[in-house]
N, C-alpha and C. Protein backbone atom coordinates (compact mmCIF):
# COMPACT_ATOMS: atom_id res chain seq x y z
N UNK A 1 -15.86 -1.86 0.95
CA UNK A 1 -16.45 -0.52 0.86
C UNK A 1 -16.60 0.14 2.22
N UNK A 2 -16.56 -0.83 3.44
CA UNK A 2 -17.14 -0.10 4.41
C UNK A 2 -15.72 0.53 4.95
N UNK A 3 -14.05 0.20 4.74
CA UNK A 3 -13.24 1.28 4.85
C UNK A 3 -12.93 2.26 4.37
N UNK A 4 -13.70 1.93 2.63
CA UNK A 4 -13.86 3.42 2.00
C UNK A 4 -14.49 4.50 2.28
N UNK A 5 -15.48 4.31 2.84
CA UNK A 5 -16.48 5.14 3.59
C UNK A 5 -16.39 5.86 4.48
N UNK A 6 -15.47 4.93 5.61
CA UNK A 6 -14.32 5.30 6.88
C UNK A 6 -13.78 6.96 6.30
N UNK A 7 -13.02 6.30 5.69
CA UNK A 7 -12.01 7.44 4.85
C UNK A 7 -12.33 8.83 4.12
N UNK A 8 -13.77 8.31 3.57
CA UNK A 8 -14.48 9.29 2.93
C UNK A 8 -15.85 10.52 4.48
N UNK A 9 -15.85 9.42 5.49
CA UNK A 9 -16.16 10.37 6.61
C UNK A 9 -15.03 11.13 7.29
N UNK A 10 -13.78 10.10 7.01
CA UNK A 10 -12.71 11.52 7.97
C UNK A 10 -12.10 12.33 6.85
N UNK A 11 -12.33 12.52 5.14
CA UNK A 11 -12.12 13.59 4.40
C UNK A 11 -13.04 14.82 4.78
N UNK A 12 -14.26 14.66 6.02
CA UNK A 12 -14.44 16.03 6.38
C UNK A 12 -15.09 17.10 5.47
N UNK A 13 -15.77 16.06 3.93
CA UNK A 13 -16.49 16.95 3.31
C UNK A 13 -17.74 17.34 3.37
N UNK A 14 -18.61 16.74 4.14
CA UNK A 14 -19.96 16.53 4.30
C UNK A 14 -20.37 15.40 5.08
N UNK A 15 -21.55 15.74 5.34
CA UNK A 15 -22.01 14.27 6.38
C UNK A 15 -23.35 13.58 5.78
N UNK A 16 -23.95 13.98 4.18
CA UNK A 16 -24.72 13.34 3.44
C UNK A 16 -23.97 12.47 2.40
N UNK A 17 -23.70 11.27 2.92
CA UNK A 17 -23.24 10.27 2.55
C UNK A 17 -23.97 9.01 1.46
N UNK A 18 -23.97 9.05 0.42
CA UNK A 18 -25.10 7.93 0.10
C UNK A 18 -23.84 6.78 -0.88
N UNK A 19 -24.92 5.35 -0.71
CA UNK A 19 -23.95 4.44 -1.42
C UNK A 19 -24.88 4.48 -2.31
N UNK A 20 -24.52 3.71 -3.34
CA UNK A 20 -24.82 2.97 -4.78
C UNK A 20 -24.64 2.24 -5.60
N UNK A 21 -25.14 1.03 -5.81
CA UNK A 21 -24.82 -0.26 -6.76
C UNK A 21 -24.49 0.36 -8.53
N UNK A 22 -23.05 -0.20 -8.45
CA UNK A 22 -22.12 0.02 -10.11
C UNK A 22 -22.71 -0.92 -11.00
N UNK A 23 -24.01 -1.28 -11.67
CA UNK A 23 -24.57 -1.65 -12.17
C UNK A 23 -23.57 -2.61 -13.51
N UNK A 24 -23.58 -3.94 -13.93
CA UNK A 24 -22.40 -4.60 -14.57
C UNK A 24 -22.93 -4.06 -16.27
N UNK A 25 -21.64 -3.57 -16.65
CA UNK A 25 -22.26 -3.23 -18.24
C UNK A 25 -22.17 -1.48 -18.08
N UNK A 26 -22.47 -0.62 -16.77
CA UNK A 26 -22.40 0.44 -16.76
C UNK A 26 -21.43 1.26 -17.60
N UNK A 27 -21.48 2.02 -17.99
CA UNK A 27 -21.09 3.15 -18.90
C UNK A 27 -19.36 3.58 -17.82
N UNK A 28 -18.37 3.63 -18.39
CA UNK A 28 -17.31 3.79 -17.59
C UNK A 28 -16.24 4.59 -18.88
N UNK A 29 -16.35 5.74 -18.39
CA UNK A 29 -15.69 6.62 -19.18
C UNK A 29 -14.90 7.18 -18.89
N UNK A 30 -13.62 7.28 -18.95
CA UNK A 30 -12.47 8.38 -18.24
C UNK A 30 -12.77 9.34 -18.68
N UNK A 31 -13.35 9.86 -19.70
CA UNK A 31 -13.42 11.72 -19.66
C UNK A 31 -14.45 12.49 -19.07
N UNK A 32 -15.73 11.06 -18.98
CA UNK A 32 -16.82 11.57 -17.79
C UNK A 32 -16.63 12.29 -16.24
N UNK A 33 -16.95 13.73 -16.81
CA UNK A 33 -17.03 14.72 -15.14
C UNK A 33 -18.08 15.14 -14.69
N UNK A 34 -18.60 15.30 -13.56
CA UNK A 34 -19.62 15.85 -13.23
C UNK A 34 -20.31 17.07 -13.84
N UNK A 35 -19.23 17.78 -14.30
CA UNK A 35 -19.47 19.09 -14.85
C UNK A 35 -19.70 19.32 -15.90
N UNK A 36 -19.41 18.05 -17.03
CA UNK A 36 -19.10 18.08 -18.07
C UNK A 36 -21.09 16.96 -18.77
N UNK A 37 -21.32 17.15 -19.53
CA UNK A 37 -22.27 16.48 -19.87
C UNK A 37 -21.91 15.38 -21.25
N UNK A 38 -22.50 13.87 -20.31
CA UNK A 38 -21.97 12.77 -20.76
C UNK A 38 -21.24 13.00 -22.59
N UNK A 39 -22.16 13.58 -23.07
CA UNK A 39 -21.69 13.44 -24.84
C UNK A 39 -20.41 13.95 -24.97
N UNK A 40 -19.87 14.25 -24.22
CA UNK A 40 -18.91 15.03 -24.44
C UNK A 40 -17.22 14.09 -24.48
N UNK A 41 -17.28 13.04 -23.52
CA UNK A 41 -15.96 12.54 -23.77
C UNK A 41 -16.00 11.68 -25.22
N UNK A 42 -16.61 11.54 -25.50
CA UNK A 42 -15.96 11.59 -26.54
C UNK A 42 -16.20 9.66 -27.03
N UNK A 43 -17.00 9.11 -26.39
CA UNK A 43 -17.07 7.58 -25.95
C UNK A 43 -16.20 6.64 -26.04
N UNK A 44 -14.99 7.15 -25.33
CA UNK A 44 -13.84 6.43 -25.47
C UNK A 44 -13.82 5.44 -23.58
N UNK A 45 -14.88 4.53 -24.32
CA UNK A 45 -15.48 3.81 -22.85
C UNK A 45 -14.25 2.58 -22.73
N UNK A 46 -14.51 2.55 -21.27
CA UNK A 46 -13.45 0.87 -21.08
C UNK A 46 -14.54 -0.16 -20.93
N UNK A 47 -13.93 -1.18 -21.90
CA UNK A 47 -15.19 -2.57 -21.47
C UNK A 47 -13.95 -3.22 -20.60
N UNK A 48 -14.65 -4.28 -19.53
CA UNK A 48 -13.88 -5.15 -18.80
C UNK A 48 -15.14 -6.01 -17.89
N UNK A 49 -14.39 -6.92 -17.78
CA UNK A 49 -15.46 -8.09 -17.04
C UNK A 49 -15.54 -7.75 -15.43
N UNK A 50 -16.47 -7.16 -15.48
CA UNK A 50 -16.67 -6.61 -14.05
C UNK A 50 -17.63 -7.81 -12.90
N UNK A 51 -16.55 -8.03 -12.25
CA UNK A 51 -17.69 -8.73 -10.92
C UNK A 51 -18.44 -8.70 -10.12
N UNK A 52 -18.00 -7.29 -9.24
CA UNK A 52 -19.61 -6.28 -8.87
C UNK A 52 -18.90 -5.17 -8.66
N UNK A 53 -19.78 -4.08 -8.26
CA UNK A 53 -19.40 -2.70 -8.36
C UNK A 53 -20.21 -1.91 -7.15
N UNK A 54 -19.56 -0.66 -6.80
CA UNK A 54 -20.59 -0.24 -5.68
C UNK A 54 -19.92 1.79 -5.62
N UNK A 55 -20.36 2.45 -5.30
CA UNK A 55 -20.21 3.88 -5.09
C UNK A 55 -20.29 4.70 -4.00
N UNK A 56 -19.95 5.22 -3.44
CA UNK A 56 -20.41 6.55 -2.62
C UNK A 56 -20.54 7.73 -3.18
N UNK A 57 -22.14 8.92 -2.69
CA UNK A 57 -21.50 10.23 -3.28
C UNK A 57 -21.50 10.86 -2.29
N UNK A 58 -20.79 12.12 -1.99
CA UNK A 58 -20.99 13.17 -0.61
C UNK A 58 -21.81 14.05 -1.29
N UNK A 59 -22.64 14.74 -0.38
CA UNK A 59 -22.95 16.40 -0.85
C UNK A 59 -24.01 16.41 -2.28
N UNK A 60 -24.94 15.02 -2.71
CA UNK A 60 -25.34 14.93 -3.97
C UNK A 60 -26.37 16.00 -3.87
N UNK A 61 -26.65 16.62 -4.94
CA UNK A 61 -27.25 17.35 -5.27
C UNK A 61 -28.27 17.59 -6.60
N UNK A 62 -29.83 17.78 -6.85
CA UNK A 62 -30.35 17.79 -7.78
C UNK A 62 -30.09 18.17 -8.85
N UNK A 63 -29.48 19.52 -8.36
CA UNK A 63 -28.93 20.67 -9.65
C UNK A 63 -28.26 21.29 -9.07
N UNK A 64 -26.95 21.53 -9.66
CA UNK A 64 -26.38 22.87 -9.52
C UNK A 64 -26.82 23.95 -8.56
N UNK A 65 -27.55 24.78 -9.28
CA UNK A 65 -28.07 25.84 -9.04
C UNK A 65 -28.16 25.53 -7.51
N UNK A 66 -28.31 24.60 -7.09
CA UNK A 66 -28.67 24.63 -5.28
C UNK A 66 -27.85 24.82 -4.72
N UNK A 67 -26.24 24.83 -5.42
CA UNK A 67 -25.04 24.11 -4.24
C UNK A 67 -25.00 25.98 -3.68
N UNK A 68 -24.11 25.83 -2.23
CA UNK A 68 -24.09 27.04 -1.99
C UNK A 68 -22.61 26.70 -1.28
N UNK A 69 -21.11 27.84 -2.48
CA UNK A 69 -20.38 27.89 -2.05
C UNK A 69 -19.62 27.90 -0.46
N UNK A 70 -18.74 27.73 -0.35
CA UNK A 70 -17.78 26.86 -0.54
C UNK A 70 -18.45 25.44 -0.53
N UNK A 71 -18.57 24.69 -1.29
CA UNK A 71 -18.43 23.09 -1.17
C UNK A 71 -18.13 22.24 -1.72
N UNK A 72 -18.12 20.70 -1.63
CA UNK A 72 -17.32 19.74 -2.09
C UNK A 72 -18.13 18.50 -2.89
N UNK A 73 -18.41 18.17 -3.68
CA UNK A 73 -18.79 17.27 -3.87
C UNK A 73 -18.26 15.64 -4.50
N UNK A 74 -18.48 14.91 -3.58
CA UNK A 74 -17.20 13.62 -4.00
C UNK A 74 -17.88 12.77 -4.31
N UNK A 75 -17.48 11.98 -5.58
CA UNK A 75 -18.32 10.71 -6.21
C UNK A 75 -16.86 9.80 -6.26
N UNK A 76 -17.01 8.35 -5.36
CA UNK A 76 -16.05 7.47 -5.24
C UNK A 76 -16.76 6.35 -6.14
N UNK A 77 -16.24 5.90 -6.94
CA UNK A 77 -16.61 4.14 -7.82
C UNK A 77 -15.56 3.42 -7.47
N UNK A 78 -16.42 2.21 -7.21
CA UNK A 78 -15.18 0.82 -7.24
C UNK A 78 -15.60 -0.24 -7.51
N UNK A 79 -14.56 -0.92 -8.73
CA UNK A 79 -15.06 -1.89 -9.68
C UNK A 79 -14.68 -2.90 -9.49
N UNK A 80 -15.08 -4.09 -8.98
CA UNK A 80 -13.82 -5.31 -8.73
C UNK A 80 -13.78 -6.08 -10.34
N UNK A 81 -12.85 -6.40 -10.28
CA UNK A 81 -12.14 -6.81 -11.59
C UNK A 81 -11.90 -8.62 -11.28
N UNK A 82 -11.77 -9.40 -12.08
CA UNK A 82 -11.40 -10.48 -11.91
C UNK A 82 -10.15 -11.12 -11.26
N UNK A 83 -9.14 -10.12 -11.55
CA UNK A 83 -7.96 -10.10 -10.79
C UNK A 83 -7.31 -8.51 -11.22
N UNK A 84 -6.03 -8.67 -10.36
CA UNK A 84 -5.28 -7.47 -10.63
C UNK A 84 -4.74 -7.44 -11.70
N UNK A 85 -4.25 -8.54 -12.76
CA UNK A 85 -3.80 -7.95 -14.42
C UNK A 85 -4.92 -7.34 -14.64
N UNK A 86 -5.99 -7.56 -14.58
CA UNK A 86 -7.36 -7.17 -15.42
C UNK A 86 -7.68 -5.77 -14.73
N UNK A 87 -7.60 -5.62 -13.48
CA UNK A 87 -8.01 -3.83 -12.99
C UNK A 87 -6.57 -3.32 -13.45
N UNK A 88 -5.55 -3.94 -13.24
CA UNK A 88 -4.29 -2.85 -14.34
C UNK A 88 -4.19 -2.80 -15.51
N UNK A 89 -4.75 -3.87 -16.54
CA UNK A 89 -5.07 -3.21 -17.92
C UNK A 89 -6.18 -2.09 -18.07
N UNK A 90 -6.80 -2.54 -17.28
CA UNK A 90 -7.90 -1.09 -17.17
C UNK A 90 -7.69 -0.02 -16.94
N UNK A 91 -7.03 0.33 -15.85
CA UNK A 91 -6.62 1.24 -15.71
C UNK A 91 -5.56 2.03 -16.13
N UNK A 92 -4.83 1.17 -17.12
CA UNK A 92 -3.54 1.68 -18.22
C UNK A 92 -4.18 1.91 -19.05
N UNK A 93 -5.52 1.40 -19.77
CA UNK A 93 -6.55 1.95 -20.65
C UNK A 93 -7.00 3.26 -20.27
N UNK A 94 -7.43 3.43 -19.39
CA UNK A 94 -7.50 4.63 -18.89
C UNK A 94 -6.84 5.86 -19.23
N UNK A 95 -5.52 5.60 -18.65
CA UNK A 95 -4.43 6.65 -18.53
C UNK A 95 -4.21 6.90 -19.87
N UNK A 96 -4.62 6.35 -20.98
CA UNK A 96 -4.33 6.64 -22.47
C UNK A 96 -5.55 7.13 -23.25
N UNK A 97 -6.67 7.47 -22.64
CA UNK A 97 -7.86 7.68 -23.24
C UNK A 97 -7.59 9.45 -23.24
N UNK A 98 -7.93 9.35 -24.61
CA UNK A 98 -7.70 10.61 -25.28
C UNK A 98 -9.64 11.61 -24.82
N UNK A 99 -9.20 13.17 -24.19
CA UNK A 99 -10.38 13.82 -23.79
C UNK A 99 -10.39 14.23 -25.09
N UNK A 100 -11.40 15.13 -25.34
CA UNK A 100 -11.46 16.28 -26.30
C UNK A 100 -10.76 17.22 -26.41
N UNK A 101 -9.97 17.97 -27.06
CA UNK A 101 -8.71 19.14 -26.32
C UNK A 101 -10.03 20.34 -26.47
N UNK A 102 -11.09 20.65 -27.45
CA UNK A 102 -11.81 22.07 -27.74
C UNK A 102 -12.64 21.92 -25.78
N UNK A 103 -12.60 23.44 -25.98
CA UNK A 103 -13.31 24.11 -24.30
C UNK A 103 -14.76 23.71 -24.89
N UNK A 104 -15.38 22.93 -23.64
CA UNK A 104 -17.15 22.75 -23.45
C UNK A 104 -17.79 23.55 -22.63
N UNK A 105 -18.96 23.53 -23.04
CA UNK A 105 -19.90 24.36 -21.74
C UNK A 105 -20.08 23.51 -20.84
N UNK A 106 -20.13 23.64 -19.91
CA UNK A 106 -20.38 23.86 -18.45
C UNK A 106 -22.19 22.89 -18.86
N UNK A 107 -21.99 21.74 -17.57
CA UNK A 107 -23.81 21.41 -18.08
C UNK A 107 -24.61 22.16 -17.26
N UNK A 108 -24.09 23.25 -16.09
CA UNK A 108 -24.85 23.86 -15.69
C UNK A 108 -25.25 25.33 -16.74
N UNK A 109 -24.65 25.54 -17.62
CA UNK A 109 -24.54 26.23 -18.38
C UNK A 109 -23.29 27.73 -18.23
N UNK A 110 -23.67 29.01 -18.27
CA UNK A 110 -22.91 30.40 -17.35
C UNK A 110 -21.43 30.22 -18.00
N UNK A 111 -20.53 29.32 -18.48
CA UNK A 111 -19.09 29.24 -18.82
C UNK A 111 -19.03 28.35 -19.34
N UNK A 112 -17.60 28.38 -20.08
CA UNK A 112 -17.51 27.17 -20.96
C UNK A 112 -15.93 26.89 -20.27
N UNK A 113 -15.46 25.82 -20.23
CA UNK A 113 -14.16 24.72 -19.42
C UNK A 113 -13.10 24.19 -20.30
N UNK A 114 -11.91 24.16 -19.50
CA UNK A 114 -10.87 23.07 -20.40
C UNK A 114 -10.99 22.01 -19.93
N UNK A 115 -10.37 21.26 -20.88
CA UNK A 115 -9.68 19.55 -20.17
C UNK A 115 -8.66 19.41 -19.87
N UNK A 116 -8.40 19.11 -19.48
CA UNK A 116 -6.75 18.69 -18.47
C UNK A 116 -6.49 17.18 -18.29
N UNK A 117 -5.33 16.47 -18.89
CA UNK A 117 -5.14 15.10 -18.43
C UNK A 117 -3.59 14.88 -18.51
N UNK A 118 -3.94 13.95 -17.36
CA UNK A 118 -2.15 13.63 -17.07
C UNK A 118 -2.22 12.52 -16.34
N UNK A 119 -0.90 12.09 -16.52
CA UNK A 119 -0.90 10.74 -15.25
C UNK A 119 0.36 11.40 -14.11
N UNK A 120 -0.63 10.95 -12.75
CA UNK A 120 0.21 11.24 -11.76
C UNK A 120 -0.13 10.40 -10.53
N UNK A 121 1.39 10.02 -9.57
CA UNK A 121 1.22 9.27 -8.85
C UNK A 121 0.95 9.52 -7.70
N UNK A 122 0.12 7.96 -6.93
CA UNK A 122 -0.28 8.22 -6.01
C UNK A 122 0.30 6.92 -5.10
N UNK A 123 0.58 7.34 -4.21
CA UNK A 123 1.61 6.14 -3.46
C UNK A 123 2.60 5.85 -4.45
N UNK A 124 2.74 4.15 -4.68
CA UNK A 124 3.48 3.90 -5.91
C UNK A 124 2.63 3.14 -6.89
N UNK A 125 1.27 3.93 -7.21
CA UNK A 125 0.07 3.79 -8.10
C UNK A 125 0.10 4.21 -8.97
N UNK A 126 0.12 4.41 -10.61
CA UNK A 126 0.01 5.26 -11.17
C UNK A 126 -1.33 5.92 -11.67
N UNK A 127 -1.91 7.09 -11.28
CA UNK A 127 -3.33 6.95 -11.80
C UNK A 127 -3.50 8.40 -13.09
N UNK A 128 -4.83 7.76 -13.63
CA UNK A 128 -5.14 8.90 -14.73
C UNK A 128 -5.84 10.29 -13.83
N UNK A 129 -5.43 11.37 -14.17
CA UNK A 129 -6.20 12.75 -13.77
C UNK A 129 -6.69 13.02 -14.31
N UNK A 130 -8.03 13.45 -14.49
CA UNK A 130 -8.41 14.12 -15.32
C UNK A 130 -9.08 15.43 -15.01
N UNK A 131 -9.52 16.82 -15.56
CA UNK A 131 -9.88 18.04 -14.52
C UNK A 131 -10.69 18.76 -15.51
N UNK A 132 -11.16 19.56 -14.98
CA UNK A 132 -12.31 21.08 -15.74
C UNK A 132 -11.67 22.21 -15.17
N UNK A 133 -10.86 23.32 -15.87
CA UNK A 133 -11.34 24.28 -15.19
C UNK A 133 -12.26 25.45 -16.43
N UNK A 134 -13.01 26.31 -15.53
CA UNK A 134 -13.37 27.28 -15.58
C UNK A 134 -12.30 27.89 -17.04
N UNK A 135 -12.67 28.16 -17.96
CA UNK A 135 -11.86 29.56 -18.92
C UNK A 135 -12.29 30.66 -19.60
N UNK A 136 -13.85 30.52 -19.75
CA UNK A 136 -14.93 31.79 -19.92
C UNK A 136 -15.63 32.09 -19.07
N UNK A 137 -16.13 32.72 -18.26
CA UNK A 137 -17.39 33.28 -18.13
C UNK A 137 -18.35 33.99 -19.05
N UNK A 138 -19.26 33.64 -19.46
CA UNK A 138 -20.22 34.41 -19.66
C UNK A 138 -20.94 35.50 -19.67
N UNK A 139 -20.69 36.51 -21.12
CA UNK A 139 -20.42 37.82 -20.08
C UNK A 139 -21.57 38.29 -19.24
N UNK A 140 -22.93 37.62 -19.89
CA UNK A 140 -24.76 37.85 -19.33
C UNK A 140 -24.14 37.20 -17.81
N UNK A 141 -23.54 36.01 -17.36
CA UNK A 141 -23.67 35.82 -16.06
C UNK A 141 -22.79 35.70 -15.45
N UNK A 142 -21.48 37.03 -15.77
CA UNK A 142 -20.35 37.00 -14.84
C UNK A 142 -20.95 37.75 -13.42
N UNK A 143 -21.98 38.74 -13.48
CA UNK A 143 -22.56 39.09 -12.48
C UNK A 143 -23.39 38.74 -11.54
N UNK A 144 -24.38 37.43 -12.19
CA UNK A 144 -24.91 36.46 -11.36
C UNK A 144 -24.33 35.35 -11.01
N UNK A 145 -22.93 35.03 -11.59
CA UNK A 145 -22.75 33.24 -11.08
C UNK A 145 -22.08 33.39 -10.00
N UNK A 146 -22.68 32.52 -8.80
CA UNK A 146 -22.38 32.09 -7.86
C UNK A 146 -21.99 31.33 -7.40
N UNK A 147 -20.83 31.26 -8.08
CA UNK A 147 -18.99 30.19 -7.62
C UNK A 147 -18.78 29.67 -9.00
N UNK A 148 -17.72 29.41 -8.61
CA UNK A 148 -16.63 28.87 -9.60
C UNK A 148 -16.59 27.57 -9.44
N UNK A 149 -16.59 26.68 -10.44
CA UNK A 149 -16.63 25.28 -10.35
C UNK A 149 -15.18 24.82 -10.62
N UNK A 150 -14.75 23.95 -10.48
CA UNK A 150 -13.51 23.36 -10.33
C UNK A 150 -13.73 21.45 -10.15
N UNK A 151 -13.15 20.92 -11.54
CA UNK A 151 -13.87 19.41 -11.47
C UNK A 151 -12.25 18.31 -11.45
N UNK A 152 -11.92 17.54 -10.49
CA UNK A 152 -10.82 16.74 -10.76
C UNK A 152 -11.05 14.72 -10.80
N UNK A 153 -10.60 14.34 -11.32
CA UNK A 153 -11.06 12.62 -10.99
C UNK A 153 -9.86 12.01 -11.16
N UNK A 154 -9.80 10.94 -10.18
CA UNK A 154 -8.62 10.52 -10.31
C UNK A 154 -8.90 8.79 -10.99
N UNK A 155 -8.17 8.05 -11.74
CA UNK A 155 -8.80 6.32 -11.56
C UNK A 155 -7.06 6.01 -11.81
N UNK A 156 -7.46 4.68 -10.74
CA UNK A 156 -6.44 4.44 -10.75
C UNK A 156 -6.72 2.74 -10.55
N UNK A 157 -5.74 1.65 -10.49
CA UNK A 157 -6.06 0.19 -10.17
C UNK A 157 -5.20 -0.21 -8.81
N UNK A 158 -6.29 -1.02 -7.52
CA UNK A 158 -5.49 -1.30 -6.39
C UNK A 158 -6.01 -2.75 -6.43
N UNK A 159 -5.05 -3.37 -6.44
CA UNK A 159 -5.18 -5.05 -6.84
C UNK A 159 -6.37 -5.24 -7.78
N UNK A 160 -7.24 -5.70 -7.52
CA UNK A 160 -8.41 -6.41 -8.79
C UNK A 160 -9.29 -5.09 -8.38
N UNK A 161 -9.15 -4.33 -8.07
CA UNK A 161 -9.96 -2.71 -7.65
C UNK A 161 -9.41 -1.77 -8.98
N UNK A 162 -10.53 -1.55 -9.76
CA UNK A 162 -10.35 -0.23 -10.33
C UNK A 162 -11.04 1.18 -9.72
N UNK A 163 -10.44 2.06 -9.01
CA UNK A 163 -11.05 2.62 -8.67
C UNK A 163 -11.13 4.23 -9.11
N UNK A 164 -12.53 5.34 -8.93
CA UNK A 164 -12.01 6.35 -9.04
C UNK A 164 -12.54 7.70 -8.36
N UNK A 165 -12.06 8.57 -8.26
CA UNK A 165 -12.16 9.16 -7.05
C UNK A 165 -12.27 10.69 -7.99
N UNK A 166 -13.63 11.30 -7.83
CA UNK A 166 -14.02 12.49 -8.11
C UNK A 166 -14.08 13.11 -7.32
N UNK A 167 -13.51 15.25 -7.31
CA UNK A 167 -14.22 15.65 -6.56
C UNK A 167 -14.29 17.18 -7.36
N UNK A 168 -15.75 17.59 -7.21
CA UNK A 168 -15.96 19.34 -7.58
C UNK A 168 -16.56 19.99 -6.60
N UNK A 169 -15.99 21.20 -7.00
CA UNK A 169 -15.91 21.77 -5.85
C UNK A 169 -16.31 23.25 -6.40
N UNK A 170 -17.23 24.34 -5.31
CA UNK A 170 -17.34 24.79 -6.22
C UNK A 170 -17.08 26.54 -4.91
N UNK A 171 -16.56 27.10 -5.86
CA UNK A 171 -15.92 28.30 -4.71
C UNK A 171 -16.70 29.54 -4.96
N UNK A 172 -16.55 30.54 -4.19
CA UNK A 172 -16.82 31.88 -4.12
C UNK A 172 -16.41 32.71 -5.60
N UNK A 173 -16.58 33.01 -6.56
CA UNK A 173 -16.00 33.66 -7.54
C UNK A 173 -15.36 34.63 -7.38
N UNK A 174 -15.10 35.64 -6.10
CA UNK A 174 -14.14 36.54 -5.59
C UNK A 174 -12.78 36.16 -4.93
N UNK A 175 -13.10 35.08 -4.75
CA UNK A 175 -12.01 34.47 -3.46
C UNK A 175 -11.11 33.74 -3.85
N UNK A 176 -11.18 33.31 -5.25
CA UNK A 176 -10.22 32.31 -5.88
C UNK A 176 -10.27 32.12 -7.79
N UNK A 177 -9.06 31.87 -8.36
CA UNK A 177 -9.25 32.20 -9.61
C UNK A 177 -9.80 30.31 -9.61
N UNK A 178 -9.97 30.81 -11.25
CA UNK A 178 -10.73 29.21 -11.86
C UNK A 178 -9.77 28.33 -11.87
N UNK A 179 -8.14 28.70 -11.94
CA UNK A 179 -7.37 27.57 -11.86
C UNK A 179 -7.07 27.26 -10.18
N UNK A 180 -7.00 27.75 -9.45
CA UNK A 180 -7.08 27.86 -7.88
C UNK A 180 -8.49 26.78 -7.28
N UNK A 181 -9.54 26.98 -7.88
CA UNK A 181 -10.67 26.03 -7.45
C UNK A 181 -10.19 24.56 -8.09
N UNK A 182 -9.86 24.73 -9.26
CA UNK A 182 -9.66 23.12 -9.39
C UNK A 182 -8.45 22.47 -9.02
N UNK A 183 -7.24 23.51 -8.51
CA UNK A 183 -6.31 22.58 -7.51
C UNK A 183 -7.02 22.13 -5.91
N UNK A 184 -7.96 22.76 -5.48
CA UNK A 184 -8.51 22.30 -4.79
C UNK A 184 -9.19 21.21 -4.34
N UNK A 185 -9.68 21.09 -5.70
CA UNK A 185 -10.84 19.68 -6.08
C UNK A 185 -9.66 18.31 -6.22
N UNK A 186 -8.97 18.99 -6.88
CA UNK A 186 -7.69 17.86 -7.40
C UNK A 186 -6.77 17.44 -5.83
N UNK A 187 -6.67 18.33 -4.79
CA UNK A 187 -5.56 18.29 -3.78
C UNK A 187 -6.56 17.23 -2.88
N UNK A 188 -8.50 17.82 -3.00
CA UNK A 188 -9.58 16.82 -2.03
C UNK A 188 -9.32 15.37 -2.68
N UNK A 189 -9.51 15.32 -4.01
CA UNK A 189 -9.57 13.79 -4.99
C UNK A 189 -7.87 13.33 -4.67
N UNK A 190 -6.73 13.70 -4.71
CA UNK A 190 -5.81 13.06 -4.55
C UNK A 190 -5.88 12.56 -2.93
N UNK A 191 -5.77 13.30 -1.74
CA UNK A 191 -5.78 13.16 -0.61
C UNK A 191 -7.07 11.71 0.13
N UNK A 192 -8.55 11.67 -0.74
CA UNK A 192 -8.73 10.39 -0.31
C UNK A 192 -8.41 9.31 -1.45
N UNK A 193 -7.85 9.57 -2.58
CA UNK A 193 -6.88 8.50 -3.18
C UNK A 193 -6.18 7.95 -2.08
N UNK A 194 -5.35 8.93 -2.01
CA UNK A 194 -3.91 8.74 -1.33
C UNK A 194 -4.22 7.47 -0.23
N UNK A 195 -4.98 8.19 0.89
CA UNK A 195 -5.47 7.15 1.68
C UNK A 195 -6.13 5.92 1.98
N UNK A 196 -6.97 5.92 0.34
CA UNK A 196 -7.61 4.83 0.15
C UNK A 196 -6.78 3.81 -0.39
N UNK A 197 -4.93 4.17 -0.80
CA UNK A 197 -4.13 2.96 -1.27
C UNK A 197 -3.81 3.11 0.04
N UNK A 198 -3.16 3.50 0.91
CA UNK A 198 -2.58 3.26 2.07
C UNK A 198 -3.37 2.43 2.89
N UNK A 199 -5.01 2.89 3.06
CA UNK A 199 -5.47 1.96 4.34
C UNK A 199 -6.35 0.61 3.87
N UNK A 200 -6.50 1.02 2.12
CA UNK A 200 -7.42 -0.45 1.92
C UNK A 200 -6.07 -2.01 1.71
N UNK A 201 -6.80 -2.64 2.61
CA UNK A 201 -5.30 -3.98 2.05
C UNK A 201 -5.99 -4.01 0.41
N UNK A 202 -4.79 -4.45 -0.49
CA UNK A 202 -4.91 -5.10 -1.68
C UNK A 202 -5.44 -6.53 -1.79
N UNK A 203 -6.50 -6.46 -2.39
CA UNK A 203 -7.07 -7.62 -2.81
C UNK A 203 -6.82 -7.99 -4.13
N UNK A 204 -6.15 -9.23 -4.29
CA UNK A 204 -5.82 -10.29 -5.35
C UNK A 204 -6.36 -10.30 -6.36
């Protein structure tokens, strides 16, 4: 964890850094987004024999309502697995977990979001995407909301590592459309993917 961290200080999103113990048995959902409120994927959970677990978040925040555009917020998990068949069945579980296709509200409330899922690679990784964007506003708070949210996560398996890499982000509502904020979130979440297969060695 402590080169993940490395990586996650030179992504340059913030300098409120916190870790956190992945509790064994924890709730592990591929359609779970920050943006999205838990009931919503749909509980299409992965079980797997987890050996310990640990997190970083950047930029955490109580509520919503506090963040003040432009910013980033990144939630990294990493699960060690018993070996690498076992974090790559997981994570091929993953890549097949069906979201909801109907648009949800927003848990901050103001709009309601799509789902987006695909598999796309990272190094020669294959990982699940999953994203929010923005597709209503609200017409009571197209005049008060203050940014556009944009939600991407990536999970993917690096040797007995399942890992996954969130980031939302949330923009100026003049400055960028709703599909524009979440290539953003998606370009921050791929980019410390990217690096986190390149600089972590693979563990067995």
């Amino acid at each position: 964890m402590a080169t993940i961290r490395q990586l996650v200080e030179r992504a340059d999103v913030g300098d409120d850094i916190r870790e956190r113990t992945v509790e064994v048995g924890e709730p592990y959902e591929p359609c779970d987004l920050l943006i999205a409120d838990p009931d919503r994927s749909n509980g299409g959970g992965l079980e797997f024999d987890q050996v310990w677990g640990a997190g970083l978040e950047v930029n955490p925040v109580g509520t919503f309502v506090d963040v003040q555009p432009p910013t980033t917020l990144l939630n990294v998990t990493v699960v060690g697995l018993r070996d690498a068949s076992a974090a790559s069945a997981a994570a091929r579980t993953a890549r097949t977990a069906r979201c909801p296709s109907k648009d949800f509200r927003l848990n901050i409330g103001m709009a309601t979001a799509r789902w987006g899922a695909r598999t796309m690679t990272i190094g020669s990784t294959s990982a699940r995407l999953t994203t929010a964007t923005v597709s209503r506003v609200n017409p009571e708070s197209a005049e008060g909301m203050p940014f556009l949210p944009g939600n991407a996560r990536l999970i993917f398996a690096h040797g007995s590592l399942l890992i996954s890499v969130e980031a939302l982000t949330f923009w100026p509502p003049k400055l960028s459309t709703a599909t524009d904020v979440t290539a953003i979130a998606q370009e921050k979440a791929t980019s410390l993917a990217t690096a986190i297969v390149k600089t972590v060695p693979t563990p067995g």
